[in-house]
Protein backbone atom coordinates (compact mmCIF):
# COMPACT_ATOMS: atom_id res chain seq x y z
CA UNK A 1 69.55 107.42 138.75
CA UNK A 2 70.76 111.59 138.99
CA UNK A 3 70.53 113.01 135.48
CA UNK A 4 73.44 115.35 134.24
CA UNK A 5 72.04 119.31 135.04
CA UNK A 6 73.95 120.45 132.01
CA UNK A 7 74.89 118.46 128.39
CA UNK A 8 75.16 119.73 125.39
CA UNK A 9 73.10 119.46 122.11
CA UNK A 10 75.96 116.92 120.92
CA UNK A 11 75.76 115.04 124.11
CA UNK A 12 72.04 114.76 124.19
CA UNK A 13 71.91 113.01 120.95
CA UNK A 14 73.91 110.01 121.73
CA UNK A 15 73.92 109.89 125.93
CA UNK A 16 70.91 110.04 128.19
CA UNK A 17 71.53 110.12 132.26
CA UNK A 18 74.57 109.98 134.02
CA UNK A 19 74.96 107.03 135.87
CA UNK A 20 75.67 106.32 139.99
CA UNK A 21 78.60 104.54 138.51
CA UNK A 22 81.17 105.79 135.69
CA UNK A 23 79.92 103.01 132.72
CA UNK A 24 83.61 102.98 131.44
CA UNK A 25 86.63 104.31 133.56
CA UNK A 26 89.67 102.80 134.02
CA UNK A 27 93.68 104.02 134.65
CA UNK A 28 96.61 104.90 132.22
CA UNK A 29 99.83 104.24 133.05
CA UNK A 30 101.50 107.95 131.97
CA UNK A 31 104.49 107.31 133.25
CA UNK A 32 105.91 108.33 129.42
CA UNK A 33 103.30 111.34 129.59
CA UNK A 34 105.51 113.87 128.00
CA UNK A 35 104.29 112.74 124.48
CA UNK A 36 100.40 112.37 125.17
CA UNK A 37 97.45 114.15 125.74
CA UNK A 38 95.68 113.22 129.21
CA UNK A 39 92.82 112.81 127.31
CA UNK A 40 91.08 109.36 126.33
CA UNK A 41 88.85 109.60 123.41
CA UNK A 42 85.26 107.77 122.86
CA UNK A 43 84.98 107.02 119.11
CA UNK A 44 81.94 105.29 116.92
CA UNK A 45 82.06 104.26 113.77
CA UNK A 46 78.91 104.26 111.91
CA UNK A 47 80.06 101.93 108.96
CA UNK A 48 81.67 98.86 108.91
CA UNK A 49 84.68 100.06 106.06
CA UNK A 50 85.11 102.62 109.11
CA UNK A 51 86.26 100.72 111.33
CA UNK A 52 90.01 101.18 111.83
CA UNK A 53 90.02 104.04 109.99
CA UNK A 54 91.70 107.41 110.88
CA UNK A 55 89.29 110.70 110.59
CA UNK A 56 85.86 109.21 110.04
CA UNK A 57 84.65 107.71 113.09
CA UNK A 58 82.41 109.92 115.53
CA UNK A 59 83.61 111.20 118.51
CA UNK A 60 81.37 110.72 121.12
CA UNK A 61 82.44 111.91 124.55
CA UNK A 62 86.16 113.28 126.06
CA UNK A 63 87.44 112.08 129.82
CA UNK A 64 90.32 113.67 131.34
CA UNK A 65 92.92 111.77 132.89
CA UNK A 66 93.64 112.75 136.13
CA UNK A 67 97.32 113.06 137.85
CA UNK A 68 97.00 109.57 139.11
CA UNK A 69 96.22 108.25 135.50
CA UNK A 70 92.17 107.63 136.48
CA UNK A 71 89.30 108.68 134.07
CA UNK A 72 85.66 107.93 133.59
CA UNK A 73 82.97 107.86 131.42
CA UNK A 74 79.37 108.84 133.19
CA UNK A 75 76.63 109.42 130.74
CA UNK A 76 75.43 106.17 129.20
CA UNK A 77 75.71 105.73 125.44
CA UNK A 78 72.00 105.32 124.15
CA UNK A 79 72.50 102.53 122.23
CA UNK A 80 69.63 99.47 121.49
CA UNK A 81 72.11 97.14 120.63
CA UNK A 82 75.75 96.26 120.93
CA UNK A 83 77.79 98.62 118.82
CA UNK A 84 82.00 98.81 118.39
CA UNK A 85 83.39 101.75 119.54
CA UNK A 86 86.87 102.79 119.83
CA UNK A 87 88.72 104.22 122.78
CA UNK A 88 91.58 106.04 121.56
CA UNK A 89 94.29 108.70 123.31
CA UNK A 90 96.60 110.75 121.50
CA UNK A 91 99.68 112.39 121.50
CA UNK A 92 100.63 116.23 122.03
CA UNK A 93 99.72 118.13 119.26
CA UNK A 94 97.70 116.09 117.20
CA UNK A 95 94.38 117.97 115.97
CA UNK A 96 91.80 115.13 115.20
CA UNK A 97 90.92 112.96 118.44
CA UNK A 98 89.44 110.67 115.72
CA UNK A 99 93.07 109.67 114.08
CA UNK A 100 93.97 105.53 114.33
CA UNK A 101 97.17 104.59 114.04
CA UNK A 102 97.29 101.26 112.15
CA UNK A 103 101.35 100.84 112.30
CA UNK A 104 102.45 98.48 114.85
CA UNK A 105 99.75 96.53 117.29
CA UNK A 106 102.22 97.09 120.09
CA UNK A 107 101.75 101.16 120.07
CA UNK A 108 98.55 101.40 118.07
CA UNK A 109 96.75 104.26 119.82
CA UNK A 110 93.12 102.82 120.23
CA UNK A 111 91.48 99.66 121.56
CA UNK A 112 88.01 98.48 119.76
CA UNK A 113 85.22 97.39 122.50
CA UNK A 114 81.71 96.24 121.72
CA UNK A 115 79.10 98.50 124.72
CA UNK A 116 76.10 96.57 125.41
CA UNK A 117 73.87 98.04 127.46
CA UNK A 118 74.15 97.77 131.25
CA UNK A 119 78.10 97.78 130.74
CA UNK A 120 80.25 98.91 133.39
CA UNK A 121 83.73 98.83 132.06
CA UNK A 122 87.11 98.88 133.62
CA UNK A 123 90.14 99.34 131.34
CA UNK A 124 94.11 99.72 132.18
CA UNK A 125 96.64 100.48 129.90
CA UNK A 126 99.97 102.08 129.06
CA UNK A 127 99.48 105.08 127.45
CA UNK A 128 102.58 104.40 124.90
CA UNK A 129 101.94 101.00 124.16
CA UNK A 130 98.41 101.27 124.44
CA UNK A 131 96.53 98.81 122.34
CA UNK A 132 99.10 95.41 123.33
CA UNK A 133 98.46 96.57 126.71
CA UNK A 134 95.14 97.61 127.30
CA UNK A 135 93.30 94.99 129.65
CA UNK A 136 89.77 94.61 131.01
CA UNK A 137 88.27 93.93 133.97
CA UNK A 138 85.94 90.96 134.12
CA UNK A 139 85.08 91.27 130.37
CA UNK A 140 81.97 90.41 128.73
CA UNK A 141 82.09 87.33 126.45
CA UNK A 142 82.41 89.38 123.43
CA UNK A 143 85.43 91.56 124.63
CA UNK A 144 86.78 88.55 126.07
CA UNK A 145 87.00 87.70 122.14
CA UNK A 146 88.15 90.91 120.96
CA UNK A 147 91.16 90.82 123.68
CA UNK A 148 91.63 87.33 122.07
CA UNK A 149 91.86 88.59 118.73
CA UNK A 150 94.28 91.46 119.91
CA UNK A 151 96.88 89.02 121.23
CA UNK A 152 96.32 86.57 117.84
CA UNK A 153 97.07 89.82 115.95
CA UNK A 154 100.25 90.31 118.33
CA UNK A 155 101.62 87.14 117.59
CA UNK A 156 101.04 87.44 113.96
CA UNK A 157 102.18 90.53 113.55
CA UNK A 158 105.30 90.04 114.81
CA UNK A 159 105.97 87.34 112.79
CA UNK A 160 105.12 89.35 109.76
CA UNK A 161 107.41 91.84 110.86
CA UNK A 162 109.98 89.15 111.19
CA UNK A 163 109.71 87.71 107.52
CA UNK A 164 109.41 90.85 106.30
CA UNK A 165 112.71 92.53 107.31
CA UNK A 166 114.24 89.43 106.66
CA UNK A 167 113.41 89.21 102.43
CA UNK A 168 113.83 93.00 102.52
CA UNK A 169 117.43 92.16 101.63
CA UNK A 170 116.97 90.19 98.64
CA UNK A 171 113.80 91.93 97.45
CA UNK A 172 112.10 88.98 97.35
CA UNK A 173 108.44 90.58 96.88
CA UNK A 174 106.66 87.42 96.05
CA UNK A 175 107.76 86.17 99.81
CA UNK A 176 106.59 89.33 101.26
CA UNK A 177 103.14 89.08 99.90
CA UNK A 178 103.13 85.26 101.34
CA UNK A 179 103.82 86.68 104.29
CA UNK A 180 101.23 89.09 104.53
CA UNK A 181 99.13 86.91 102.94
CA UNK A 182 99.43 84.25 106.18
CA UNK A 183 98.94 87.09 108.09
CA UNK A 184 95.82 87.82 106.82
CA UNK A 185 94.67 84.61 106.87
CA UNK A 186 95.22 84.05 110.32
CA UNK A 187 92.81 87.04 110.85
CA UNK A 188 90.18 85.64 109.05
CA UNK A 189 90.63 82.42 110.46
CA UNK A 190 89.75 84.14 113.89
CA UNK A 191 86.73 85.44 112.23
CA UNK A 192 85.77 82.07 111.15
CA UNK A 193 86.27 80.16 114.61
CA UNK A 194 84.10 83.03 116.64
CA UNK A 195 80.34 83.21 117.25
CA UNK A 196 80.80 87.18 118.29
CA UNK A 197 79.90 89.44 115.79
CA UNK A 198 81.79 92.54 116.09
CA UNK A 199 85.13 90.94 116.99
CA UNK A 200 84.32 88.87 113.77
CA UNK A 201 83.95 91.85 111.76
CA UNK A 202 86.88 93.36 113.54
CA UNK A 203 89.04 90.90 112.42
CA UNK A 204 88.48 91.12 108.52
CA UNK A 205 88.86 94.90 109.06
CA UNK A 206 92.33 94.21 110.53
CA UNK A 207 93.09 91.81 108.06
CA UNK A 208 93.25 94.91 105.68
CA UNK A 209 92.38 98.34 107.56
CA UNK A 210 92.44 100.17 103.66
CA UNK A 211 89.88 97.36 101.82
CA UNK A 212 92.10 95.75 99.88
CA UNK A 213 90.82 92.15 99.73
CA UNK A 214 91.48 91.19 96.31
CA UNK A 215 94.51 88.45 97.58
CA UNK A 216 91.93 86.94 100.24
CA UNK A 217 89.05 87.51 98.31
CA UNK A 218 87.87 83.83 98.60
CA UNK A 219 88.17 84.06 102.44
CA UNK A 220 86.17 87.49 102.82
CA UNK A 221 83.32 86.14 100.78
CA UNK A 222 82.79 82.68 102.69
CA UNK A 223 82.71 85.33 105.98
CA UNK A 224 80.18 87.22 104.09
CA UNK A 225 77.90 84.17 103.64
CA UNK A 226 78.80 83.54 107.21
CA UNK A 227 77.36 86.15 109.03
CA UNK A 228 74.74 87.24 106.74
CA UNK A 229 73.52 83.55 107.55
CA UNK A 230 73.32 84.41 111.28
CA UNK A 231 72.73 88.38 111.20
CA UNK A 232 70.96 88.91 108.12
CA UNK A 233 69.54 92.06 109.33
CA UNK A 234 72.46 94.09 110.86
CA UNK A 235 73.80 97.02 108.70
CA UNK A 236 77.21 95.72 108.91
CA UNK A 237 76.87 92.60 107.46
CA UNK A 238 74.65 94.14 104.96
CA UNK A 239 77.39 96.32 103.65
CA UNK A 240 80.06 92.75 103.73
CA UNK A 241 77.77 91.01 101.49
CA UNK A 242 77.78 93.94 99.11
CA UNK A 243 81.39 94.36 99.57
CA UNK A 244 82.07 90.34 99.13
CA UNK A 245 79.60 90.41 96.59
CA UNK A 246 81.08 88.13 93.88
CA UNK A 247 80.81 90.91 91.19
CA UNK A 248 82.76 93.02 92.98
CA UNK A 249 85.74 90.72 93.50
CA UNK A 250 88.35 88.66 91.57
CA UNK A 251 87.37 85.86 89.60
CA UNK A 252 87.30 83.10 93.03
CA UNK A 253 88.72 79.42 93.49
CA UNK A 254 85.87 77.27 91.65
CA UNK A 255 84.33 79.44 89.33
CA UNK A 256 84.46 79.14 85.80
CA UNK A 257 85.71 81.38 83.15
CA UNK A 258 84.78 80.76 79.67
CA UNK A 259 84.30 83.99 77.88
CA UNK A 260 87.39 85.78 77.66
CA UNK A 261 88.92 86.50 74.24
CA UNK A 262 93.10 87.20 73.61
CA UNK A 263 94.02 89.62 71.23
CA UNK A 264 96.99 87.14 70.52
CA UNK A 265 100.42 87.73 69.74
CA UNK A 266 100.53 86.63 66.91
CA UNK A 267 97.92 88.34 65.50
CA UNK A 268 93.69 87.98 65.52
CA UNK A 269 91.65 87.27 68.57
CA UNK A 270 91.15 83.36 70.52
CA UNK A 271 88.84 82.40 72.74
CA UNK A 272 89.95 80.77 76.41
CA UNK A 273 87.79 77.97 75.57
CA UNK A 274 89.80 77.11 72.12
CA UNK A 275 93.29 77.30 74.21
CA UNK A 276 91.38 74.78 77.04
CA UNK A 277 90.37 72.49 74.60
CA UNK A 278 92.07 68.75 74.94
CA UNK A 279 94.31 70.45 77.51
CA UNK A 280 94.76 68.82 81.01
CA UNK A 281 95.77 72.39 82.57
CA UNK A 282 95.81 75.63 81.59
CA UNK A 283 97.69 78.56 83.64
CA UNK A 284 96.53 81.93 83.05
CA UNK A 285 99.62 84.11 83.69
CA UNK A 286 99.12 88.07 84.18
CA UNK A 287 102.33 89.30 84.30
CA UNK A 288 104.10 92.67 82.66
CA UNK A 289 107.89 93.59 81.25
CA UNK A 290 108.29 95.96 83.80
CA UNK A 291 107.29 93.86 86.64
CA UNK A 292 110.77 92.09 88.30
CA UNK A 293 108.72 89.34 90.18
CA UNK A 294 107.06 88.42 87.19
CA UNK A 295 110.30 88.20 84.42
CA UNK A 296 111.96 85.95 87.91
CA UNK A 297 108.72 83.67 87.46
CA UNK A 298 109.14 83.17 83.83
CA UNK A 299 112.47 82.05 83.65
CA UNK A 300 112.89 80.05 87.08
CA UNK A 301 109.39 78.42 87.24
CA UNK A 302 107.38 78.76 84.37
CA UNK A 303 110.28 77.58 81.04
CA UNK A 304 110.92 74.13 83.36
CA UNK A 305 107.07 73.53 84.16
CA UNK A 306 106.34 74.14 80.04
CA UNK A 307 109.64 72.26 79.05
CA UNK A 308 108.37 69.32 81.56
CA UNK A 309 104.77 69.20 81.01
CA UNK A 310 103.85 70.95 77.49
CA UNK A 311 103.85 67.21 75.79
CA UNK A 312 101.56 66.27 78.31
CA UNK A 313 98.79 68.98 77.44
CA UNK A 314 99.95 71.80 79.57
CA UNK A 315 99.92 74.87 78.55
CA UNK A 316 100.63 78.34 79.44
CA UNK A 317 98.94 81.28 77.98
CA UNK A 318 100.19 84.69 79.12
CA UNK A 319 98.12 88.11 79.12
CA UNK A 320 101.06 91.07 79.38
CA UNK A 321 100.14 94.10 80.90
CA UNK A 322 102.09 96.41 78.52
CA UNK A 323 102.43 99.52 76.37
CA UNK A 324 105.53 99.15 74.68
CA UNK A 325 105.48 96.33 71.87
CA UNK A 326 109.25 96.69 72.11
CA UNK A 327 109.71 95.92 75.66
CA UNK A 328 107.32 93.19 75.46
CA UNK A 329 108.91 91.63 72.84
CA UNK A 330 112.60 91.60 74.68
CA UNK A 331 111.17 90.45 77.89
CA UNK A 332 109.72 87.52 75.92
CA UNK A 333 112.94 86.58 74.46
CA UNK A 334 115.21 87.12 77.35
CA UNK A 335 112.90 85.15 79.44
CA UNK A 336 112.83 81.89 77.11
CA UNK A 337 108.98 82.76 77.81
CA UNK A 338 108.64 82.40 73.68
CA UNK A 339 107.58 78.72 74.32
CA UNK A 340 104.27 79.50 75.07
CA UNK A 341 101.41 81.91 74.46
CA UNK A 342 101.18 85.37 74.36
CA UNK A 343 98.23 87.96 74.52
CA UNK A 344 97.77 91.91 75.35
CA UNK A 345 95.75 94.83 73.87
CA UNK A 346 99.29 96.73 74.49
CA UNK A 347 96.86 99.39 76.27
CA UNK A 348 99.13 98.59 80.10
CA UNK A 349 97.26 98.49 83.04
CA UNK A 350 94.00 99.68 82.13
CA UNK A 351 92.14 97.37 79.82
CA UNK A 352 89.11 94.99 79.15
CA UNK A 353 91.41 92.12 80.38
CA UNK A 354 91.64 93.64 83.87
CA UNK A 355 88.39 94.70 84.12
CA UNK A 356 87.07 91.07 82.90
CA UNK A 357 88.81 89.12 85.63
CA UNK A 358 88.30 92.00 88.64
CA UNK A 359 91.96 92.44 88.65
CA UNK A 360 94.54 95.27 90.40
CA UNK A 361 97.54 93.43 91.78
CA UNK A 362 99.91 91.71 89.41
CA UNK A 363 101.27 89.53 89.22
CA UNK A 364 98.91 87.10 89.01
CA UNK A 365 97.75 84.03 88.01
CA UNK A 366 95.02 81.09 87.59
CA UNK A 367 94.86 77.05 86.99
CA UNK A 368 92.39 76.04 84.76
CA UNK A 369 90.96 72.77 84.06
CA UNK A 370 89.37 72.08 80.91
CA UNK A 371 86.09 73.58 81.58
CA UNK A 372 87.51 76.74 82.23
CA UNK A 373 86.97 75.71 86.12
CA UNK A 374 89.54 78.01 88.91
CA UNK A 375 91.28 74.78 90.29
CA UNK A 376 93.87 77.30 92.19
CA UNK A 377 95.19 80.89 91.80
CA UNK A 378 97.81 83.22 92.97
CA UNK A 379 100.35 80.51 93.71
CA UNK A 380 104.21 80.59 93.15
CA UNK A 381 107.57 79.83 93.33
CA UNK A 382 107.64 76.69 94.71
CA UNK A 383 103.99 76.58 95.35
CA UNK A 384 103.01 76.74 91.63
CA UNK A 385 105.47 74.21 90.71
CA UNK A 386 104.06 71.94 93.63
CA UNK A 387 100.82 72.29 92.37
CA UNK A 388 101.35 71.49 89.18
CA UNK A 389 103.87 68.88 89.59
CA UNK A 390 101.45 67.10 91.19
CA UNK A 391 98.08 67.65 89.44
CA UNK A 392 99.59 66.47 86.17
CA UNK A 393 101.07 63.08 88.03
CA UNK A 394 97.31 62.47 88.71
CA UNK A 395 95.97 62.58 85.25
């Protein structure tokens, strides 16, 4: 082993010898050069809600890429364990080596690894389509997983992209939020099939790069209980269960909610469990005047479920996220959504309702049995009226 004659204070704190062999080198393709830096970035991040994220991760070491597109990595990381870190190139100009670009898989400027010690990595890629086309050599078994979560994330991606510029036209926001929603999903589901850590944890950071897991909520938490199952003690998985904690997320599938009180309509206060009582279902609508999926909801999917159904001890009770008593009371009418009930503190989006039920996204909904019990949530169009369609032909 030679040891490095001169390294830096920053250096020293993260790399100890230089090795006979470069630990990661590999070659970029810079045939479309003109744009890039010939520089490839090592990045850590030191949290798990910073992975994929521009401007926090820790840069760790710089390699030149020379005119034939080669660069290497010689001083070995010090690391105890196997830790993510990003490799990551960037165009002319740019000022922060640590910025991810989380727009499109196919150009994506950085490629997530996990480094165990003893590595010796080889990498190729094109520098302009560098995270679809980033390979490695002989990889271990747990970048052999992340390259398989890469090319699921292709393949889904693309399809999102697909359904997404195709209900662009007609607005259709409901079907975009399926769509991501599938996306997402698909993610997760990687998470949930693997026995590798990292790219598990990778994936649920894809799934949503800025947090936002209040539509797959359910699916986050069962990966919490997951991996705190078989990893109890890394810091990652420490900070998912807090994350996934159920206190910090939406109401889930299967709980119960019993204590919520309506500050009706009509006037005076009732309690969820008096509007559950002798009723066979119960859908909890959060919806708001000013919201255009929402008013579509009411009058295609919610007036024929009520007109079908309310005999047979269904019922709809509504919570409006408004200010204006005015609008409120016209999108009621125009909708036909009169039928059923109506609640709101007429305070809009921020109020005790919202902060009850862990909510942020409307709109948004729940099906209740008569204990109060989350039988399904977040479903419709079609969906919804599947759903209930055939949960009341059962009772």
């Amino acid at each position: 082993m030679k040891y490095c004659l001169a390294l830096s204070l920053f250096t020293v704190l993260f790399f100890q010898s230089c090795s006979e062999e470069p630990w990661l080198s590999g070659k970029l393709d810079m045939s479309e050069s003109e744009a890039w830096k010939p520089i490839v970035y090592l990045v850590q991040p030191q949290k798990l809600n910073e992975v994929a994220q521009s401007f926090v991760g820790l840069v760790l070491d710089s390699a030149k890429v020379g005119a034939n597109g080669h660069f290497q990595f010689d001083a070995l990381p010090e690391f105890q364990e196997p830790v993510l870190l990003e490799i990551v190139v960037q165009k002319k100009g740019e000022k922060y080596p640590n910025r991810l670009i989380n727009e499109n898989p196919e150009t994506d400027n950085y490629f997530p690894f996990v480094y165990g010690e003893g590595a010796n990595m080889v990498v190729n890629a094109e520098v302009s389509n560098f995270q679809s086309s980033l390979t490695i050599e002989k990889p271990s078994i747990a970048n052999e997983a992340m390259l398989e979560l890469r090319d699921k994330r292709m393949v889904a991606f693309k399809n999102l992209k697909s359904q997404t510029k195709e209900h662009e036209k007609d607005e259709d926001l409901l079907a975009l939020e399926k769509s991501l929603h599938v996306y997402q999903e698909l993610l997760i589901n990687f998470s949930n099939s693997t026995s590798e850590l990292l790219p598990g944890l990778m994936a649920l950071r894809w799934a949503s790069p800025e947090g936002d897991y209040e539509r797959i909520a359910e699916l986050v938490h069962a990966q919490s209980t997951k991996w705190s199952e078989l990893y109890p003690e890394h810091l990652w998985v420490k900070e998912l269960v807090a994350m996934a904690d159920k206190r910090n997320l939406p109401i889930l599938t299967g709980d119960v909610i019993t204590n919520l009180q309506f500050p009706m309509k009509s006037g005076g206060k009732v309690s969820l469990q008096t509007i559950l009582k002798d009723k066979k279902l119960v859908l909890l609508d959060v919806w708001a005047s000013w919201c255009a999926p929402c008013r579509l909801e009411n009058r295609n999917i919610l007036v024929p479920l009520w007109e079908k159904y309310n005999s047979q001890n269904f019922q709809i009770v509504a919570y409006g996220l408004e200010s204006s008593e005015k609008a409120w009371d016209n999108a009621i009418e125009k909708d036909g959504a009169y039928r059923w009930l109506h609640a709101s503190h007429l305070q809009g989006d921020q109020n005790p309702f919202m902060e009850k039920l862990r909510l942020k996204t409307i709109p948004a909904n729940f099906l209740l049995n008569q204990e109060g019990r989350v039988l399904a949530k977040n479903l419709h169009g079609q969906d919804l009226s599947h759903f209930v369609n055939d949960y009341m032909s059962k009772q």
